[in-house]
Protein backbone atom coordinates (compact mmCIF):
# COMPACT_ATOMS: atom_id res chain seq x y z
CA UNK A 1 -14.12 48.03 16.77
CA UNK A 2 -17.24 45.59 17.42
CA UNK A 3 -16.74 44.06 21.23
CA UNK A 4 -17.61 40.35 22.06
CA UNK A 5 -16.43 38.72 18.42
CA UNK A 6 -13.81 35.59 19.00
CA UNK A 7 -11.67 33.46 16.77
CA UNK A 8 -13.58 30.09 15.72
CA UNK A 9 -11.43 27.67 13.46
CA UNK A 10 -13.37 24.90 11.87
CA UNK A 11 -11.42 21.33 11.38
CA UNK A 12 -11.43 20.37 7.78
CA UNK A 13 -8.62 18.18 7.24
CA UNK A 14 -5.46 18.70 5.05
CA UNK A 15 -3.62 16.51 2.27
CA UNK A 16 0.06 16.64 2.15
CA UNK A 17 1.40 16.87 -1.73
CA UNK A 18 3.66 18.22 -3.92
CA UNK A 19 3.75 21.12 -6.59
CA UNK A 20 6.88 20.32 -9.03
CA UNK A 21 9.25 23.13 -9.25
CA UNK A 22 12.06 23.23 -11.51
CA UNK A 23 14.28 22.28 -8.49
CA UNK A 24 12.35 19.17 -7.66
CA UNK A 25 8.96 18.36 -5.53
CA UNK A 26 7.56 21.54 -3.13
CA UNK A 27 6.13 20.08 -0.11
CA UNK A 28 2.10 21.84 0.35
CA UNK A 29 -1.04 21.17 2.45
CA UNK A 30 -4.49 21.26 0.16
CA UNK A 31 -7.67 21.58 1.66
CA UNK A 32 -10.66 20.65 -0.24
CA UNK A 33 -14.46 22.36 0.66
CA UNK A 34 -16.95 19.81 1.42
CA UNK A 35 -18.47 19.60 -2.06
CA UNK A 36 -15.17 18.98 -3.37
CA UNK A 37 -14.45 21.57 -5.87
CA UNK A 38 -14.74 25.59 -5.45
CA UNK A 39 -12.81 28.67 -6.13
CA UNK A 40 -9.01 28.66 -5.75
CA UNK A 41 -7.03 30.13 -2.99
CA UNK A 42 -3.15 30.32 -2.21
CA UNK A 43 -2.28 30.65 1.11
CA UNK A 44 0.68 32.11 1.76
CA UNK A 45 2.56 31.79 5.17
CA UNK A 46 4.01 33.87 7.85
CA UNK A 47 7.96 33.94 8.68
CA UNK A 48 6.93 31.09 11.02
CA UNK A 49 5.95 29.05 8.24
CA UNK A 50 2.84 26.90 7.53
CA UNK A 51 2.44 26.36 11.49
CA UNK A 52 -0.44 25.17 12.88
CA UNK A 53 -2.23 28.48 12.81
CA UNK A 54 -1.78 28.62 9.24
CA UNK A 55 -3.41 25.21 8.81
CA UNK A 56 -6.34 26.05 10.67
CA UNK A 57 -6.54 29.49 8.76
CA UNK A 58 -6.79 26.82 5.77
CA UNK A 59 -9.50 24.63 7.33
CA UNK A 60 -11.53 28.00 7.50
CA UNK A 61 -11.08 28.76 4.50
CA UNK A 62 -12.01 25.46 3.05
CA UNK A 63 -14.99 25.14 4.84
CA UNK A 64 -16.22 28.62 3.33
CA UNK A 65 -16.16 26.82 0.03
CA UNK A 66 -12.69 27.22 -1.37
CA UNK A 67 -9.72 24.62 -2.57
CA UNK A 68 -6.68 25.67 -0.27
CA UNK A 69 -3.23 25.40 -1.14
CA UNK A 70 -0.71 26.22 1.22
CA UNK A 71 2.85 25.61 0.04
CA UNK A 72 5.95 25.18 2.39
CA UNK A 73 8.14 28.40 1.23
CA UNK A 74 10.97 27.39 3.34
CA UNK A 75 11.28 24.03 1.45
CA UNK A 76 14.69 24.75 0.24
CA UNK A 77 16.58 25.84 3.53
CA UNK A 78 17.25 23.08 6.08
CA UNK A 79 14.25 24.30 8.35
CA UNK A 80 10.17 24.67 7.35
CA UNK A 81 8.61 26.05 10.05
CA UNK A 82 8.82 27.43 13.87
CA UNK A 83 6.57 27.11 16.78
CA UNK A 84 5.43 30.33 17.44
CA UNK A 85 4.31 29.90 21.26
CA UNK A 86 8.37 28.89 22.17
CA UNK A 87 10.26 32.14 23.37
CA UNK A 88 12.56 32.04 20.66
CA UNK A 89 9.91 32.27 17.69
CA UNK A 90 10.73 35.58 16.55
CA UNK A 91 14.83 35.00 16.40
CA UNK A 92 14.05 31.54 14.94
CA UNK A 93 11.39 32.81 12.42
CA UNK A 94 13.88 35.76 11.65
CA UNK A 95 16.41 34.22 11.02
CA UNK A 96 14.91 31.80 8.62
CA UNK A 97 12.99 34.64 6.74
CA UNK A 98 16.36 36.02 6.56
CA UNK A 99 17.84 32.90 4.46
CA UNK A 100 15.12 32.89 2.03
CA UNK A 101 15.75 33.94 -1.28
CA UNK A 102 12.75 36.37 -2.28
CA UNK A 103 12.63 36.11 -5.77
CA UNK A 104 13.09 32.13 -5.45
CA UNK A 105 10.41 32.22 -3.15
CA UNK A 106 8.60 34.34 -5.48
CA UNK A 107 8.59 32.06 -7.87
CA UNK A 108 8.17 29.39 -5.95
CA UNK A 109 4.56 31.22 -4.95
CA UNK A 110 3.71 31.89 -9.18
CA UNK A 111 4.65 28.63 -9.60
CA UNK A 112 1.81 27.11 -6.87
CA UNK A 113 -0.84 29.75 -8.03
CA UNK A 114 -0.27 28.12 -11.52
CA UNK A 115 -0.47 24.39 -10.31
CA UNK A 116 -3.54 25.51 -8.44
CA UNK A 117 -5.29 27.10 -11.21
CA UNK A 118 -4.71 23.91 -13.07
CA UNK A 119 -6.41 21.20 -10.16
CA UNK A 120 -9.66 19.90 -11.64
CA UNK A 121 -11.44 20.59 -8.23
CA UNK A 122 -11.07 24.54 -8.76
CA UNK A 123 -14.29 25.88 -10.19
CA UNK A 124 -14.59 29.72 -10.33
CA UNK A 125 -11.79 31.84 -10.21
CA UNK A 126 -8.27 31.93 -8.22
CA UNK A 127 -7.11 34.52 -5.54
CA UNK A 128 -4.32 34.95 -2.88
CA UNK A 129 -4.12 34.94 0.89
CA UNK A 130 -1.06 35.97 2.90
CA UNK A 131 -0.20 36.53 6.14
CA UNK A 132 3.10 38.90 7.25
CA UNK A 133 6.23 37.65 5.06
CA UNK A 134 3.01 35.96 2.85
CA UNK A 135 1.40 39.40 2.96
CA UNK A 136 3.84 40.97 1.05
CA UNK A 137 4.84 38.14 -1.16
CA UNK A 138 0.70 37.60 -2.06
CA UNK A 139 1.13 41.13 -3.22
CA UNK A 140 3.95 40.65 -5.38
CA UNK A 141 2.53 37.26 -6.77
CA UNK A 142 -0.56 39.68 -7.78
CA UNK A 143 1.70 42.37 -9.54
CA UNK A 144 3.33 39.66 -11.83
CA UNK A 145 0.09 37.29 -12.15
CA UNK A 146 -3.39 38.83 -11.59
CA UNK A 147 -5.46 36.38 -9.50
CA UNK A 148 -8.85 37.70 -9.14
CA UNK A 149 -8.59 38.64 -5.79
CA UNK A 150 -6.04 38.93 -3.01
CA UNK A 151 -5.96 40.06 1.00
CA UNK A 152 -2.80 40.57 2.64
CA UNK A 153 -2.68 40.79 6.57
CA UNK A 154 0.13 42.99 7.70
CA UNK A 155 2.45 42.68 4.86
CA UNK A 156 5.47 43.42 6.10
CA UNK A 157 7.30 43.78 2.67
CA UNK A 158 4.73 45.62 0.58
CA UNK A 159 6.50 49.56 1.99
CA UNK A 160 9.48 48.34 -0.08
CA UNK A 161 6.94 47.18 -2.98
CA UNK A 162 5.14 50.13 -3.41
CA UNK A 163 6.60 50.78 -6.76
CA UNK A 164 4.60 47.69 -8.06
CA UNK A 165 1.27 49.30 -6.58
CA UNK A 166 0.12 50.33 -10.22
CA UNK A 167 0.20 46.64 -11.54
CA UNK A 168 -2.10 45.20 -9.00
CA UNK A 169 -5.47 46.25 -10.61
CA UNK A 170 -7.45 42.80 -8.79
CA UNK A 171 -9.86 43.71 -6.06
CA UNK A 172 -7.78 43.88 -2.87
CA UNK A 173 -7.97 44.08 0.71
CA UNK A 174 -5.55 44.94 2.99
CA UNK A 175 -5.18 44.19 6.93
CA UNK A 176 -2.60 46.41 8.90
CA UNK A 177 -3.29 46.87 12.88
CA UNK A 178 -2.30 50.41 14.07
CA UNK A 179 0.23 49.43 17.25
CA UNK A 180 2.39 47.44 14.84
CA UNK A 181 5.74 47.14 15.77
CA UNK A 182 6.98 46.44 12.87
CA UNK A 183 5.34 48.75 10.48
CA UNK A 184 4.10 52.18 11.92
CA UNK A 185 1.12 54.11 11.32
CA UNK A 186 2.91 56.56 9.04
CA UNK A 187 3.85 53.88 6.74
CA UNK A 188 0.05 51.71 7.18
CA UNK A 189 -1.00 55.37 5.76
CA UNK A 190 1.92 55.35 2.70
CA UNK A 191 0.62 51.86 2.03
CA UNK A 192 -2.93 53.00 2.03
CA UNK A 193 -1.88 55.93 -0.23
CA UNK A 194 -0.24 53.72 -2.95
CA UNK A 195 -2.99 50.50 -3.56
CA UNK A 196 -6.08 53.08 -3.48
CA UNK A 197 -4.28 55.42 -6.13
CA UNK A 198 -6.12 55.98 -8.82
CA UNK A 199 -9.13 54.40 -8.16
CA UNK A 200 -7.84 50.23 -7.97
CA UNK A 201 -10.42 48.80 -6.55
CA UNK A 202 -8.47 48.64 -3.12
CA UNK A 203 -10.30 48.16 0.54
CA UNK A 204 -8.39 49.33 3.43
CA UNK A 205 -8.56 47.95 6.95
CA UNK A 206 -6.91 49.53 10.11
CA UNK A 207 -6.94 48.13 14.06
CA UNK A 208 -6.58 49.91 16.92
CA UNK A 209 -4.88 48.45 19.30
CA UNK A 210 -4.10 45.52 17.26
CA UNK A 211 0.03 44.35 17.16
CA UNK A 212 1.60 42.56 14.21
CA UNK A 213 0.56 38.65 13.65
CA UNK A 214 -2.54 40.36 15.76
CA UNK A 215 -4.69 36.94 13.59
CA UNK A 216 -2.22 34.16 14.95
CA UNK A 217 -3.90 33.04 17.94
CA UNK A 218 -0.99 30.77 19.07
CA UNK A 219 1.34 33.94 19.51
CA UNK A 220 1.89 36.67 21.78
CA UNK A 221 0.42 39.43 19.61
CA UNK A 222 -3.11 37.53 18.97
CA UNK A 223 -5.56 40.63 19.40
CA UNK A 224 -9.06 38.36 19.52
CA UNK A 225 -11.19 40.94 18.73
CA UNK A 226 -9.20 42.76 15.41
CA UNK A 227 -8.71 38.69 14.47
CA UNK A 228 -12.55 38.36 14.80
CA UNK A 229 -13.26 41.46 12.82
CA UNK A 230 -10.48 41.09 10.40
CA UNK A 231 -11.86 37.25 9.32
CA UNK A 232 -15.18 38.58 8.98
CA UNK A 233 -14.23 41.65 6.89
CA UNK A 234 -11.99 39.01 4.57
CA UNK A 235 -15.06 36.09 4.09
CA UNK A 236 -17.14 39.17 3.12
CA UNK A 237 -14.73 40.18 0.88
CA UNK A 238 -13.73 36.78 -1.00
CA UNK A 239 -17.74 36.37 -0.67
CA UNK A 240 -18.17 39.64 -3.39
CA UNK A 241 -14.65 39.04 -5.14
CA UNK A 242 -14.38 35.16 -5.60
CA UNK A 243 -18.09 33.89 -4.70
CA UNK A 244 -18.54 29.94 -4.13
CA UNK A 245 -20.98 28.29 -6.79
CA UNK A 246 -23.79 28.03 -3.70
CA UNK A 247 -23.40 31.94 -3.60
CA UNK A 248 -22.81 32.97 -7.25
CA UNK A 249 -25.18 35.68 -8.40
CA UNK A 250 -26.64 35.75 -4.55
CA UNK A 251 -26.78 39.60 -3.79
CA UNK A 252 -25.78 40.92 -0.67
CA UNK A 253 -24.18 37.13 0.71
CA UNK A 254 -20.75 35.83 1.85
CA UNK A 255 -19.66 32.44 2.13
CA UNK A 256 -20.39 30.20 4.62
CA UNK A 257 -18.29 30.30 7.97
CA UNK A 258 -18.90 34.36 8.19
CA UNK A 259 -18.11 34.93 12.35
């Protein structure tokens, strides 16, 4: 792993809206690039919800070019979110992961993808982006609705999806560190076995060293360096698989923000 890279956020600002559901208004942050329109991207949030992390992971994003939505998963339970520095994240987060429906929030995440698709300031294609619970649920979204590209960071329920590895055909890459707690390195290596099969256009990134959450710099398991590498591995990425209009037809660039 390449020493001496760090996490830098940029600070484009959000807008608080609303994607209707069929049970009423979904609370979401959008984040628009600075010309104003670009490729679509659905950012989908850890079991801590859209914390502040996640909103600066959307800032970044934005400022690479992209339109940004971020919808607030745990809008139907009595709680949206958890501060992930407090000692109790992991109980709290749990526990709220635990009370959320997953096909509801599965469709909650189709539905989002479709209202994003549909925004007049998305130019250029639409992909996914999850983190952890998002991880896995970005990889589900992708089995039942191609985007046209999706990374997942540690997704901590695609082992139990692997049977729906066959219908995600989009280019894909996939984050998993190698000291996980939470998924070990004999199932990172299942994983890796099931989205490469049969030659889907799969990339497969491993960290040694690097934890679960190891991108979250506002929790325990932040691993700088993997989060460094990890970014810059994922801009290059959405740079070949969902280009902004300044880098359509560009060989051999990525979007702007690369670390």
């Amino acid at each position: 792993m390449t020493g001496g890279l760090t996490t830098r956020h940029t600070s484009r600002m959000s807008e608080r809206m609303s994607v209707p559901t069929d049970a009423g208004e979904m609370p979401a942050y959008l984040w628009l690039p600075e010309g104003g329109t670009g490729p679509g991207l659905l950012l989908l949030q850890e079991i801590f919800g859209v914390s502040g992390y996640i909103q600066r992971r959307g800032s970044d994003l934005a400022a690479a070019g992209y339109v940004v939505l971020a919808p607030e998963l745990y809008w139907r339970l009595d709680g949206t979110g958890v501060d992930e520095s407090a000692p109790s994240a992991i109980d709290d987060a749990m526990d709220l992961a635990g009370r959320l429906n997953w096909d509801t929030a599965l469709g909650d995440a189709v539905t989002a993808l479709a209202h994003l698709r549909g925004r007049d300031e998305v130019r250029g294609g639409t992909g996914l982006i999850g983190f952890c619970l998002g991880g896995g649920l970005a990889f589900n979204v992708a089995a039942q609705d191609s985007p046209d590209a999706l990374v997942s960071y540690y997704g901590s329920s695609i082992p139990d999806l692997l049977d729906l590895a066959p219908m995600v055909n989009v280019p894909s890459l996939h984050h998993f560190g190698l000291a996980d707690a939470y998924i070990d390195p004999a199932t990172v290596e299942r994983v890796r076995g099931a989205v490469t099969a049969d030659g889907r256009p799969a990339e497969f990134e491993v960290y040694e060293g690097a934890n679960h959450a190891f991108d979250n710099d506002n929790f325990s398991f932040h691993h700088p360096e993997a989060s460094a590498l990890a970014w810059q591995r994922t801009l290059d990425f959405l740079g070949r698989t969902l280009p902004t209009v300044r880098l359509r037809g560009v060989p051999g660039t990525s979007p702007a923000g690369v670390l």
